[in-house]
C-alpha atoms as a PDB file:
ATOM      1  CA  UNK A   1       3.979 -47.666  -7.503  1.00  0.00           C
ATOM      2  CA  UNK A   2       5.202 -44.208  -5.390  1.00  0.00           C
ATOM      3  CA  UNK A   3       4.237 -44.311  -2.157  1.00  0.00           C
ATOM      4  CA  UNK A   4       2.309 -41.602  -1.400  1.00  0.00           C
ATOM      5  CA  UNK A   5       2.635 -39.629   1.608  1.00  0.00           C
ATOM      6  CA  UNK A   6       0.405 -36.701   2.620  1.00  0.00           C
ATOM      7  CA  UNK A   7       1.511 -32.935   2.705  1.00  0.00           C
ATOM      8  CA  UNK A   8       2.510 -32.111   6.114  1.00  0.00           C
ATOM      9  CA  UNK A   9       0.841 -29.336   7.667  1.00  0.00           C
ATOM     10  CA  UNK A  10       3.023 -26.673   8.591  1.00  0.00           C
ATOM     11  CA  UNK A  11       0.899 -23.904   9.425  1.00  0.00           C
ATOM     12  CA  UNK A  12      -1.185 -26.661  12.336  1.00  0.00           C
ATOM     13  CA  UNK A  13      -4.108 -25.014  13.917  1.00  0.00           C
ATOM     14  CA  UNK A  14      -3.646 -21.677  12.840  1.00  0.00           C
ATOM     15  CA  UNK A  15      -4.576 -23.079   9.074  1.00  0.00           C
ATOM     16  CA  UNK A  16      -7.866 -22.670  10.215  1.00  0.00           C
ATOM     17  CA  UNK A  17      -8.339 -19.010  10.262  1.00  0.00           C
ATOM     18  CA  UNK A  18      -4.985 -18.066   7.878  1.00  0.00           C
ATOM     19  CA  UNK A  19      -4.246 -20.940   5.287  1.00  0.00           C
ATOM     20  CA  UNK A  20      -3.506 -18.455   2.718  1.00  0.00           C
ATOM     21  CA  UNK A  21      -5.527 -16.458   0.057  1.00  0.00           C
ATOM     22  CA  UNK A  22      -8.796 -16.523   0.993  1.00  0.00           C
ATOM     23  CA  UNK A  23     -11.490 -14.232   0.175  1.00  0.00           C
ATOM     24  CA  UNK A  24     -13.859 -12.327   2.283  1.00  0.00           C
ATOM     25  CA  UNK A  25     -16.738 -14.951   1.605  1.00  0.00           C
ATOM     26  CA  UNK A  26     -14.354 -17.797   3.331  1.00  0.00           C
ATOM     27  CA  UNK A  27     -14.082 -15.603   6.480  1.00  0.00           C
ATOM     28  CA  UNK A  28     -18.004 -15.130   6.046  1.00  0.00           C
ATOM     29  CA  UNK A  29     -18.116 -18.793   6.505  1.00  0.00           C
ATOM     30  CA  UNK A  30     -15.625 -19.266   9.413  1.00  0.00           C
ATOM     31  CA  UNK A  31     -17.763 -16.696  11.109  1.00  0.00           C
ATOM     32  CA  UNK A  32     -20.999 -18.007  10.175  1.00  0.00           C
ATOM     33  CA  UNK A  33     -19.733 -21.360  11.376  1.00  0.00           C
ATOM     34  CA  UNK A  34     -18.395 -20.131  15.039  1.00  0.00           C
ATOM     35  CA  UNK A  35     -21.427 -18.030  15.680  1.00  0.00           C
ATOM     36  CA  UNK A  36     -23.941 -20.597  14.914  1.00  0.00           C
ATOM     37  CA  UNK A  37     -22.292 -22.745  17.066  1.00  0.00           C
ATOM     38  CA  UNK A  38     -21.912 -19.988  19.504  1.00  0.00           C
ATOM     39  CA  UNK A  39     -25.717 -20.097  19.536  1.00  0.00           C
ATOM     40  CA  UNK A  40     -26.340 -23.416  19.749  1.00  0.00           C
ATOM     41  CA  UNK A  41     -24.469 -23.443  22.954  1.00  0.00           C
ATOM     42  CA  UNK A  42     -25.966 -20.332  24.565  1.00  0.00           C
ATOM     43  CA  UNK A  43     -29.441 -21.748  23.758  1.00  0.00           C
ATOM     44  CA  UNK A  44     -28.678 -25.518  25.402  1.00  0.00           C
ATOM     45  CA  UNK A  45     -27.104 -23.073  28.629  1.00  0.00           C
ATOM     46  CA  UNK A  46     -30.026 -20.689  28.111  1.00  0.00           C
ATOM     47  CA  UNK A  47     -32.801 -23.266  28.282  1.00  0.00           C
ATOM     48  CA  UNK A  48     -31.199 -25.567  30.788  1.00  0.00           C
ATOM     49  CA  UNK A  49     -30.055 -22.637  33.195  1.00  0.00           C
ATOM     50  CA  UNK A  50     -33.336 -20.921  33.339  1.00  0.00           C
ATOM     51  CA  UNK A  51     -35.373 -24.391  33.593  1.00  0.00           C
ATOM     52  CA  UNK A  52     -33.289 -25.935  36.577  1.00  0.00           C
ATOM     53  CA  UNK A  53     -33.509 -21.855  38.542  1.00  0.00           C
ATOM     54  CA  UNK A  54     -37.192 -21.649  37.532  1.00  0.00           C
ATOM     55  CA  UNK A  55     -37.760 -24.881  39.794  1.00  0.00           C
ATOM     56  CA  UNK A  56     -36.032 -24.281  42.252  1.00  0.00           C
ATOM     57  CA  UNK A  57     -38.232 -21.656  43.510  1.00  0.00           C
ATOM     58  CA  UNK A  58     -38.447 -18.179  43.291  1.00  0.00           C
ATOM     59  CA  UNK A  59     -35.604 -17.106  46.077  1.00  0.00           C
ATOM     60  CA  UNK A  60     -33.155 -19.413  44.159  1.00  0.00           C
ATOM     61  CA  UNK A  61     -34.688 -17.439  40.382  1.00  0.00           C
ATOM     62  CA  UNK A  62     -34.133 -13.736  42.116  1.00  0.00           C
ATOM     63  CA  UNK A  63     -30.510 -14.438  43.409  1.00  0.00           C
ATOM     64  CA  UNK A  64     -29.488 -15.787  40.103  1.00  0.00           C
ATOM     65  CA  UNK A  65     -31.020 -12.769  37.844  1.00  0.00           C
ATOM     66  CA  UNK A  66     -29.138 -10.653  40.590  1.00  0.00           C
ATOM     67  CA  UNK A  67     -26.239 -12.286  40.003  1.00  0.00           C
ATOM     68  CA  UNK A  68     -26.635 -12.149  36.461  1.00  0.00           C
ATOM     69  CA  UNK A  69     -27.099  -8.232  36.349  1.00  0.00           C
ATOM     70  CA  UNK A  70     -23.772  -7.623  36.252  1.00  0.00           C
ATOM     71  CA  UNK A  71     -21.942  -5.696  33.088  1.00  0.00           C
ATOM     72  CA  UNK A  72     -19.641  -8.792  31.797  1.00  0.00           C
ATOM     73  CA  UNK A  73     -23.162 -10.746  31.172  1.00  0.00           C
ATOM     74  CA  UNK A  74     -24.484  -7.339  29.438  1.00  0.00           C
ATOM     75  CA  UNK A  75     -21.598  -7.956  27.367  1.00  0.00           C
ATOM     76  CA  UNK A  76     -22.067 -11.681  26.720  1.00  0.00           C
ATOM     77  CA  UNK A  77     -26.186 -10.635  25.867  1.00  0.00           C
ATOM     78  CA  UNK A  78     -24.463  -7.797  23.683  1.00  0.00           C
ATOM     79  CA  UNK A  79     -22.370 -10.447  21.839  1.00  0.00           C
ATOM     80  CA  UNK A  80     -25.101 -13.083  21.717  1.00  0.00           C
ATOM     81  CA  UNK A  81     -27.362 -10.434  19.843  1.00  0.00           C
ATOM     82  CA  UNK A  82     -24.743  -9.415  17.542  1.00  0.00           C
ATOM     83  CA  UNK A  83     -24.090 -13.075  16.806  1.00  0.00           C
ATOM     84  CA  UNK A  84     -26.957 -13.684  16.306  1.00  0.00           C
ATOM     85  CA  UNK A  85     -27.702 -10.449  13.622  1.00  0.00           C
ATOM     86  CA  UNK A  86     -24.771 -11.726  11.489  1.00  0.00           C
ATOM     87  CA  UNK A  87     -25.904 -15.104  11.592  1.00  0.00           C
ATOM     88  CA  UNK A  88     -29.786 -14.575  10.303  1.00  0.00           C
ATOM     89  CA  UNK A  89     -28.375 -12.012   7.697  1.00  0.00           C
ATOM     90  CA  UNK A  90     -25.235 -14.077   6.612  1.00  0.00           C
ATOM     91  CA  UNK A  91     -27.873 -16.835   6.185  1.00  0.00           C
ATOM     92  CA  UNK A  92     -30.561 -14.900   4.313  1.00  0.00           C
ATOM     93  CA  UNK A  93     -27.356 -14.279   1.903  1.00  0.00           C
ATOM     94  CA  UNK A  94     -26.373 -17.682   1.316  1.00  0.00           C
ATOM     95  CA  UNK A  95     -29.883 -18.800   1.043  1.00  0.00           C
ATOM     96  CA  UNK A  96     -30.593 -16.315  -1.967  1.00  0.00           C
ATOM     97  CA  UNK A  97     -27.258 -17.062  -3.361  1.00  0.00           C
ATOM     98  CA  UNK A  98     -28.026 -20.875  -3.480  1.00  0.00           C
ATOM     99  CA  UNK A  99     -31.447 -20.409  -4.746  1.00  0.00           C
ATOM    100  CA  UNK A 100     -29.823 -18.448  -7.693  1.00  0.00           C
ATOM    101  CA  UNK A 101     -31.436 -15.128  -7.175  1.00  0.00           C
ATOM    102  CA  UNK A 102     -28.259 -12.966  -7.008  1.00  0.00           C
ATOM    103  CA  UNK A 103     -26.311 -14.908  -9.610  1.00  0.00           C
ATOM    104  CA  UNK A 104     -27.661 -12.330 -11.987  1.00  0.00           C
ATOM    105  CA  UNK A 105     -27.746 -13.361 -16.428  1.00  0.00           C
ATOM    106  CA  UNK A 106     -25.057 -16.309 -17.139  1.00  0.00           C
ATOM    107  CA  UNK A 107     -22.228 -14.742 -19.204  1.00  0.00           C
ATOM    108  CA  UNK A 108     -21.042 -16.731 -22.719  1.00  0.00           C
ATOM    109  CA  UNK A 109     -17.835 -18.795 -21.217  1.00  0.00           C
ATOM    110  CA  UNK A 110     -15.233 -16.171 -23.163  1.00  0.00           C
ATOM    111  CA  UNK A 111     -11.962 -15.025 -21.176  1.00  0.00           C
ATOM    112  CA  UNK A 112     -10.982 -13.711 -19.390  1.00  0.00           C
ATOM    113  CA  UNK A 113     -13.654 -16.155 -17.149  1.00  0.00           C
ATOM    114  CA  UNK A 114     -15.583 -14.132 -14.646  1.00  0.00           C
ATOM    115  CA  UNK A 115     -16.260 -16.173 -11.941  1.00  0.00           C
ATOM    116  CA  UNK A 116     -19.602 -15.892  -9.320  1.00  0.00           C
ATOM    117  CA  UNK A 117     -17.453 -14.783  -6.083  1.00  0.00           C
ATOM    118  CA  UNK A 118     -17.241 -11.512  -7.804  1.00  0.00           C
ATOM    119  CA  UNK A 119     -20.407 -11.347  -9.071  1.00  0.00           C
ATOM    120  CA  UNK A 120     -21.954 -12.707  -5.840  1.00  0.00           C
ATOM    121  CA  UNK A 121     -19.540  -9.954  -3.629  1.00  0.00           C
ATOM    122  CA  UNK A 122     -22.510  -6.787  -3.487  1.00  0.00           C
ATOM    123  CA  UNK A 123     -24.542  -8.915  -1.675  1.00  0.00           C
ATOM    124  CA  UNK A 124     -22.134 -10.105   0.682  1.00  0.00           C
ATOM    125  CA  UNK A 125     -21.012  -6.386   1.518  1.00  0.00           C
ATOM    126  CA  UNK A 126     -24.598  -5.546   1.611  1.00  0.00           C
ATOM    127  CA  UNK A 127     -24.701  -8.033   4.060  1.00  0.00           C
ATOM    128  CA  UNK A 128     -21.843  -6.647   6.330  1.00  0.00           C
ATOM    129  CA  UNK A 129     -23.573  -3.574   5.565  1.00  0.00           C
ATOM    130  CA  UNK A 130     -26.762  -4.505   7.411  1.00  0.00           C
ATOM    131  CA  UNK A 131     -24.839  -6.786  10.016  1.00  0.00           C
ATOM    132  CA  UNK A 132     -22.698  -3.525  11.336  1.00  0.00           C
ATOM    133  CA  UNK A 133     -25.934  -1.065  11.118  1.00  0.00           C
ATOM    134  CA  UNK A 134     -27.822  -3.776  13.839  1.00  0.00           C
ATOM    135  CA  UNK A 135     -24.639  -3.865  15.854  1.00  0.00           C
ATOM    136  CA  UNK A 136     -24.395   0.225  15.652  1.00  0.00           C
ATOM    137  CA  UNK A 137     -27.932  -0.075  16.833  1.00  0.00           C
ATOM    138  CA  UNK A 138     -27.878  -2.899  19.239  1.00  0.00           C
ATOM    139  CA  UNK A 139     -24.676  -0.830  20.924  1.00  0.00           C
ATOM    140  CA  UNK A 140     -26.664   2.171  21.176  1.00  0.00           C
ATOM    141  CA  UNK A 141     -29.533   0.561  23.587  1.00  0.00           C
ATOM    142  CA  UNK A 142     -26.608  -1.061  25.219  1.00  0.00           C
ATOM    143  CA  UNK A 143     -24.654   1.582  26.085  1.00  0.00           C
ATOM    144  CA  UNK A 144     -28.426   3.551  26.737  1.00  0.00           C
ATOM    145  CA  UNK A 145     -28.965   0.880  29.868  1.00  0.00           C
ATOM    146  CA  UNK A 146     -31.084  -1.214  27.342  1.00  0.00           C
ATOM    147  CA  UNK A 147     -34.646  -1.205  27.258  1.00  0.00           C
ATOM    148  CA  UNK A 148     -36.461  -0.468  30.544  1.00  0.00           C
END
């Protein structure tokens, strides 16, 4: 018997993001992937942080919001928003896709095939669509002061 040795991996870390001809939707998932981690670890800070200030009294609470109201958190609440846009919408998308409600009417197997990516890739532009109107939006009120 051969021995069998695995491929080596020549491209290393950067496979992750470029390991060569992916489609949008693969990107889609990188992204969905980073941001709702993203999240995940802004809410455990988010929580945590405002718990441990919150009882510490309210001189400790005032100096850290003052501290905080500086413009590279704005940026950081600007990203977490956006983030968080792409990640509701990009989910609503792969939810209907898995429940079948944008596959559209099967197609007789005759070539050439058509495969669902393509059939599947309006509602993922849609999606972008939607995802950069919010950000348009959400940049707006940012750059406005925000509300209040």
């Amino acid at each position: 018997m051969a021995d069998k040795r695995p491929r080596e991996n020549s491209l290393g870390i950067a496979g992750w993001v470029w390991a060569g001809n992916y489609t949008l939707e693969r990107y889609l998932y990188l992204l969905h992937r980073i941001t709702g981690l993203g999240l995940v670890l802004f809410g455990i800070f988010h929580l945590t942080a405002t718990t441990i200030f919150r009882v510490q009294g309210e001189a400790v609470w005032n100096s850290t919001m003052q501290f905080l109201n500086n413009p590279v958190f704005m940026v950081g609440e600007f990203l977490v928003v956006t983030a968080f846009a792409f990640h509701a919408l990009n989910g609503l998308r792969l939810m209907l896709q898995e429940l079948g409600f944008t596959l559209g009417k099967p197609v007789p197997p005759i070539y050439p095939f058509k495969d669902a990516i393509r059939r599947k890739r309006l509602w993922t532009l849609v999606t972008l669509a939607a995802v950069m109107v919010l950000v348009v939006f959400f940049f707006i009120d940012f750059a406005a002061g925000g509300p209040g």
